[in-house]
Protein backbone atom coordinates (compact mmCIF):
# COMPACT_ATOMS: atom_id res chain seq x y z
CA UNK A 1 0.00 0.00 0.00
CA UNK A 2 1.78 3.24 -1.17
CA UNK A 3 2.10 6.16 1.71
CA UNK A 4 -1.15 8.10 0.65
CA UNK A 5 -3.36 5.34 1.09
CA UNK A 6 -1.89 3.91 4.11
CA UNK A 7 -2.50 7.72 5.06
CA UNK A 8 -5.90 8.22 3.89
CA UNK A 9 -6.85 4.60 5.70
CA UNK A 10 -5.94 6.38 9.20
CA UNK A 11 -7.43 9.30 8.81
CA UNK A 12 -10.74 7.69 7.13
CA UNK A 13 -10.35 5.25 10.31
CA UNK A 14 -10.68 7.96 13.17
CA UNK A 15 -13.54 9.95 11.42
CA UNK A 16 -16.42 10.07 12.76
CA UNK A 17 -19.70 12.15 12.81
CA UNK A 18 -21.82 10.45 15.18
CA UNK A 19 -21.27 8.33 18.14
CA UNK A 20 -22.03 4.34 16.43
CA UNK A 21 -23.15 3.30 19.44
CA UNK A 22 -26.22 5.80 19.16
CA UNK A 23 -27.40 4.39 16.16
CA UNK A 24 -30.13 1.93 15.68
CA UNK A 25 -30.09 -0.71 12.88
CA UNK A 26 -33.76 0.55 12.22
CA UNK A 27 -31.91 4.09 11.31
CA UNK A 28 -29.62 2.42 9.21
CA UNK A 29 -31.59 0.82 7.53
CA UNK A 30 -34.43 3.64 7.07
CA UNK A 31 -31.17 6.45 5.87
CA UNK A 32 -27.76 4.90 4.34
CA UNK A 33 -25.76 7.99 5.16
CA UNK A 34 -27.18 8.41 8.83
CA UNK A 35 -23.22 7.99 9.34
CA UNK A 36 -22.21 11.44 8.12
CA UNK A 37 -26.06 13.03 8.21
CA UNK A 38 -24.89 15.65 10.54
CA UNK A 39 -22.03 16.84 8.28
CA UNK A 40 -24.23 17.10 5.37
CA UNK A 41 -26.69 19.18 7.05
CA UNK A 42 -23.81 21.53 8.12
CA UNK A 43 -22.40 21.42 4.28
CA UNK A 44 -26.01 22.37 3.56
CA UNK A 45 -26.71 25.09 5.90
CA UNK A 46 -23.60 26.85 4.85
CA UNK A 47 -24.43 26.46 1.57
CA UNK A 48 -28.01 27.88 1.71
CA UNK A 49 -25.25 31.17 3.28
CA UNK A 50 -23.90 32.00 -0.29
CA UNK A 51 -25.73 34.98 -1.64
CA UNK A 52 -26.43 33.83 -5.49
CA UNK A 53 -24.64 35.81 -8.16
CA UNK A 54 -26.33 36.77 -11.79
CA UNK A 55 -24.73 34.20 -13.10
CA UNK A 56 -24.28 31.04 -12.12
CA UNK A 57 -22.48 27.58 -13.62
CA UNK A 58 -23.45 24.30 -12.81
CA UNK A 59 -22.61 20.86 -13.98
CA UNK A 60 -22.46 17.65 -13.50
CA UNK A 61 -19.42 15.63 -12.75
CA UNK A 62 -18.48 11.42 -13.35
CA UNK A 63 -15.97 10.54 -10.99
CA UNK A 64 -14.21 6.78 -12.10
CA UNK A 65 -15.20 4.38 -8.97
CA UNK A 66 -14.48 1.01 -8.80
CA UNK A 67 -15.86 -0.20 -5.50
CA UNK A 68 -19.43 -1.10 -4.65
CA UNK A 69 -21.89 1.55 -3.56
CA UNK A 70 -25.85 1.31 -2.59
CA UNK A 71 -26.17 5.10 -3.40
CA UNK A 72 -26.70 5.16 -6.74
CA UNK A 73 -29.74 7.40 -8.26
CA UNK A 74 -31.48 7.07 -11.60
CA UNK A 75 -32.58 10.55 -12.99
CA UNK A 76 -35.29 9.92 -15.47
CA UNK A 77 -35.57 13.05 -17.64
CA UNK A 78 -32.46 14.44 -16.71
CA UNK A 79 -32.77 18.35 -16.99
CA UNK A 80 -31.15 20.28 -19.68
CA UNK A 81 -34.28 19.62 -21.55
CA UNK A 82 -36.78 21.92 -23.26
CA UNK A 83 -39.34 21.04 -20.45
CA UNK A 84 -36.64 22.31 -17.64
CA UNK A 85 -35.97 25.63 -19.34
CA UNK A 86 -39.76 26.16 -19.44
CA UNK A 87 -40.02 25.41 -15.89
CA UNK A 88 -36.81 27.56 -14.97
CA UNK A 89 -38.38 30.64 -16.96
CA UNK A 90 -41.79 30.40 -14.91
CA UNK A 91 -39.59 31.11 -11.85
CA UNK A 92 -38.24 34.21 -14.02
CA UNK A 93 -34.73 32.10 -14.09
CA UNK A 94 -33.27 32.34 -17.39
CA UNK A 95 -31.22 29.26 -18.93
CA UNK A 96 -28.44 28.40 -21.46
CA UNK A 97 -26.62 25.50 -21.77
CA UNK A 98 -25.86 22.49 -24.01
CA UNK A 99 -28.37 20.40 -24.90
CA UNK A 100 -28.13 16.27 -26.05
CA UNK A 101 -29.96 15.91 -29.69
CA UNK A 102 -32.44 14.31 -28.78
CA UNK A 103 -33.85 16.86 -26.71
CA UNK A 104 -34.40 18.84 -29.76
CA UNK A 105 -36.79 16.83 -31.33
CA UNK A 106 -39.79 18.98 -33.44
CA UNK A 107 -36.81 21.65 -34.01
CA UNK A 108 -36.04 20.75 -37.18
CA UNK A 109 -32.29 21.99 -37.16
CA UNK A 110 -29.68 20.89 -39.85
CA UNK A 111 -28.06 17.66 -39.85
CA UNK A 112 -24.09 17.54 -38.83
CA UNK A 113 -23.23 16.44 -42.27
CA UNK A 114 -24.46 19.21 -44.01
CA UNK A 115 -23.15 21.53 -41.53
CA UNK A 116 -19.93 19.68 -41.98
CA UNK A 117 -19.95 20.42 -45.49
CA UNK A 118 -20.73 24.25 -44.79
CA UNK A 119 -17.17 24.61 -42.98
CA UNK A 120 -16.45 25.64 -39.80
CA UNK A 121 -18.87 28.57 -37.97
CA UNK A 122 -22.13 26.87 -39.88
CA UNK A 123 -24.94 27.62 -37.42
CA UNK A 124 -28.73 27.03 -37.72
CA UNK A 125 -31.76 28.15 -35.10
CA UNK A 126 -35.13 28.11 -34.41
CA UNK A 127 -37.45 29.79 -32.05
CA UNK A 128 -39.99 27.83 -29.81
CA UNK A 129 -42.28 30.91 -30.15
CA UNK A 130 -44.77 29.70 -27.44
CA UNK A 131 -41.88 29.20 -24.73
CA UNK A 132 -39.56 31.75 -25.89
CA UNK A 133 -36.68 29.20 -25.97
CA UNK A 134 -34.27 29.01 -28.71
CA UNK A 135 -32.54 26.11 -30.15
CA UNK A 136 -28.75 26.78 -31.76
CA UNK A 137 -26.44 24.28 -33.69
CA UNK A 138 -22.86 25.49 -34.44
CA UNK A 139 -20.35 23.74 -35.90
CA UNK A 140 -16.60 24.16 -34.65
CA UNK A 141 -14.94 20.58 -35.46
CA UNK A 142 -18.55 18.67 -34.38
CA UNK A 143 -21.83 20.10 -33.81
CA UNK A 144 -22.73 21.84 -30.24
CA UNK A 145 -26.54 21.58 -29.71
CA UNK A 146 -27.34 25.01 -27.53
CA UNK A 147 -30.93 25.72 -26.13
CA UNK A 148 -31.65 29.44 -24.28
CA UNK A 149 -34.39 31.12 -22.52
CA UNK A 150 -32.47 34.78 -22.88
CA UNK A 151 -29.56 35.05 -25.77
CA UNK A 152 -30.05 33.33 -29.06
CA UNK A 153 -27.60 33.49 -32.48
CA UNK A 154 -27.49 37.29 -32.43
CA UNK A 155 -24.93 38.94 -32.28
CA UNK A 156 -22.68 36.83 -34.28
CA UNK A 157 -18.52 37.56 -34.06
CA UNK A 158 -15.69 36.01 -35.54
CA UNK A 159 -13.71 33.96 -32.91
CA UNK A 160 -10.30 32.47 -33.13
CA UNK A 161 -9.99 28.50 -33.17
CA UNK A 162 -7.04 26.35 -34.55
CA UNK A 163 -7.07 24.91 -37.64
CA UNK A 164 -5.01 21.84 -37.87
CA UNK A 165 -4.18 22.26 -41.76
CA UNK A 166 -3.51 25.53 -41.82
CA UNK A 167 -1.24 25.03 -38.40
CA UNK A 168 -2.38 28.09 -36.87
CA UNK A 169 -5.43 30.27 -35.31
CA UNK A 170 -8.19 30.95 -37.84
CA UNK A 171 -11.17 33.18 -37.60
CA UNK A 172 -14.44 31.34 -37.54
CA UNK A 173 -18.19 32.74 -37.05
CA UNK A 174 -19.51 32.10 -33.61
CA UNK A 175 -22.94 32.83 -32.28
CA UNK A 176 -23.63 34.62 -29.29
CA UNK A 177 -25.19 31.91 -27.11
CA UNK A 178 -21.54 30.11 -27.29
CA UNK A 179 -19.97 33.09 -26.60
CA UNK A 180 -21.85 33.58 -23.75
CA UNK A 181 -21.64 29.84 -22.39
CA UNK A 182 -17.83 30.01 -22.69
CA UNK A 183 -17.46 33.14 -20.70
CA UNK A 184 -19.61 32.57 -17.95
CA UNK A 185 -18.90 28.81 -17.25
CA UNK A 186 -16.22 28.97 -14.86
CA UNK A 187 -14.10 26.00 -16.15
CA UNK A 188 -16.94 23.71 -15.99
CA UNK A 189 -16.77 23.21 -19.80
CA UNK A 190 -17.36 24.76 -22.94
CA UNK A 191 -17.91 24.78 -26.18
C-alpha cells in the first residue's frame, strides 16, 4: 500500500460524525448515510449562506469508482431539456446550456453532415415561439446543440480556433449563445 493510502486509511479510520453506538439498525436501515447526516446538514446550511450571483455555472461531474456503492440514483428526464428551461423561466430564471440531440426533437435543425460540409462557424436556429426558448447548432470541429431562454444566435462575431491544416489560429463565425456559455462557465466546460 503506497504512503497516501496507508495515510488516507488512518485518517478515514478515526472519522467520525456520530457516536455508532447511538445508532439503531432501524436508522440504518431507514437512511444509508445516517453515518455522516450531521455533516451534510452543516455542508447544507452553509451552503443555503452563499448569496447567489447573476450568473451562475453548474454541472455535473463522473468521478471513475471502482468499488461497490448502494447510493446510486437514476434521474429519469435528466434536466437540460426543453421542459426544464420552461419550468426555470416560470420562476423568471433564465437558462443556457448544451443540450443532447435528442432533446431537440420537433426543431427541425440541420443535420451535422451538411453543416460539416458548410465549414467551420455553420450555425442554424429556431425559435420555440410559445416558450420563448431558442434552439442553436454550431459547428466548430462537431456540432454543439445550444438551447436558451435569454440570448439566441445574435450577435454573431468572428472567434479564433485552430485549424489543424492551416497550423495556426483561424477566424471562424460564432454565435452569441456560445460566446456567452464560454465566458460565464467557470471551467466547468465549454464549447
Amino acid at each position: 500500500m503506497a504512503r497516501s493510502d496507508c495515510r488516507f486509511e488512518n485518517i478515514a479510520s478515526s472519522l467520525h460524525f456520530v457516536n455508532n453506538s447511538e445508532i439503531s439498525e432501524e436508522q440504518k436501515d431507514e437512511d444509508r448515510l445516517c453515518k455522516i447526516r450531521p455533516f451534510l446538514r452543516e455542508i447544507r446550511k452553509n451552503l443555503e449562506k452563499i448569496i447567489p450571483e447573476e450568473k451562475q455555472s453548474i454541472d455535473e461531474v463522473m468521478v471513475a469508482f471502482k468499488g461497490r456503492s448502494g447510493l446510486k440514483q437514476y434521474i429519469r428526464s435528466k434536466p437540460k431539456s426543453l421542459k426544464l428551461v420552461k419550468a426555470l423561466r416560470e420562476r423568471g430564471l433564465l437558462y443556457v446550456g448544451t443540450v443532447r440531440e435528442n432533446r431537440l426533437k420537433g426543431y427541425g435543425l440541420k443535420a451535422e453532415k451538411v453543416m460539416k460540409k458548410e465549414g467551420r462557424g455553420a450555425m442554424n436556429s429556431k425559435v420555440d415561439v410559445a416558450s420563448n426558448v431558442v434552439a442553436v447548432r454550431w459547428f466548430n470541429n462537431k456540432k454543439v446543440d445550444m438551447i436558451s431562454s435569454f440570448i439566441g444566435v445574435e450577435p454573431v462575431n468572428d472567434v479564433k480556433r485552430y485549424d489543424k491544416k492551416a497550423q495556426k489560429k483561424i477566424d471562424i463565425l460564432c454565435p452569441a449563445i456560445i460566446q456567452e456559455y464560454n465566458q460565464h462557465m467557470g471551467g466547468c466546460g465549454s464549447a
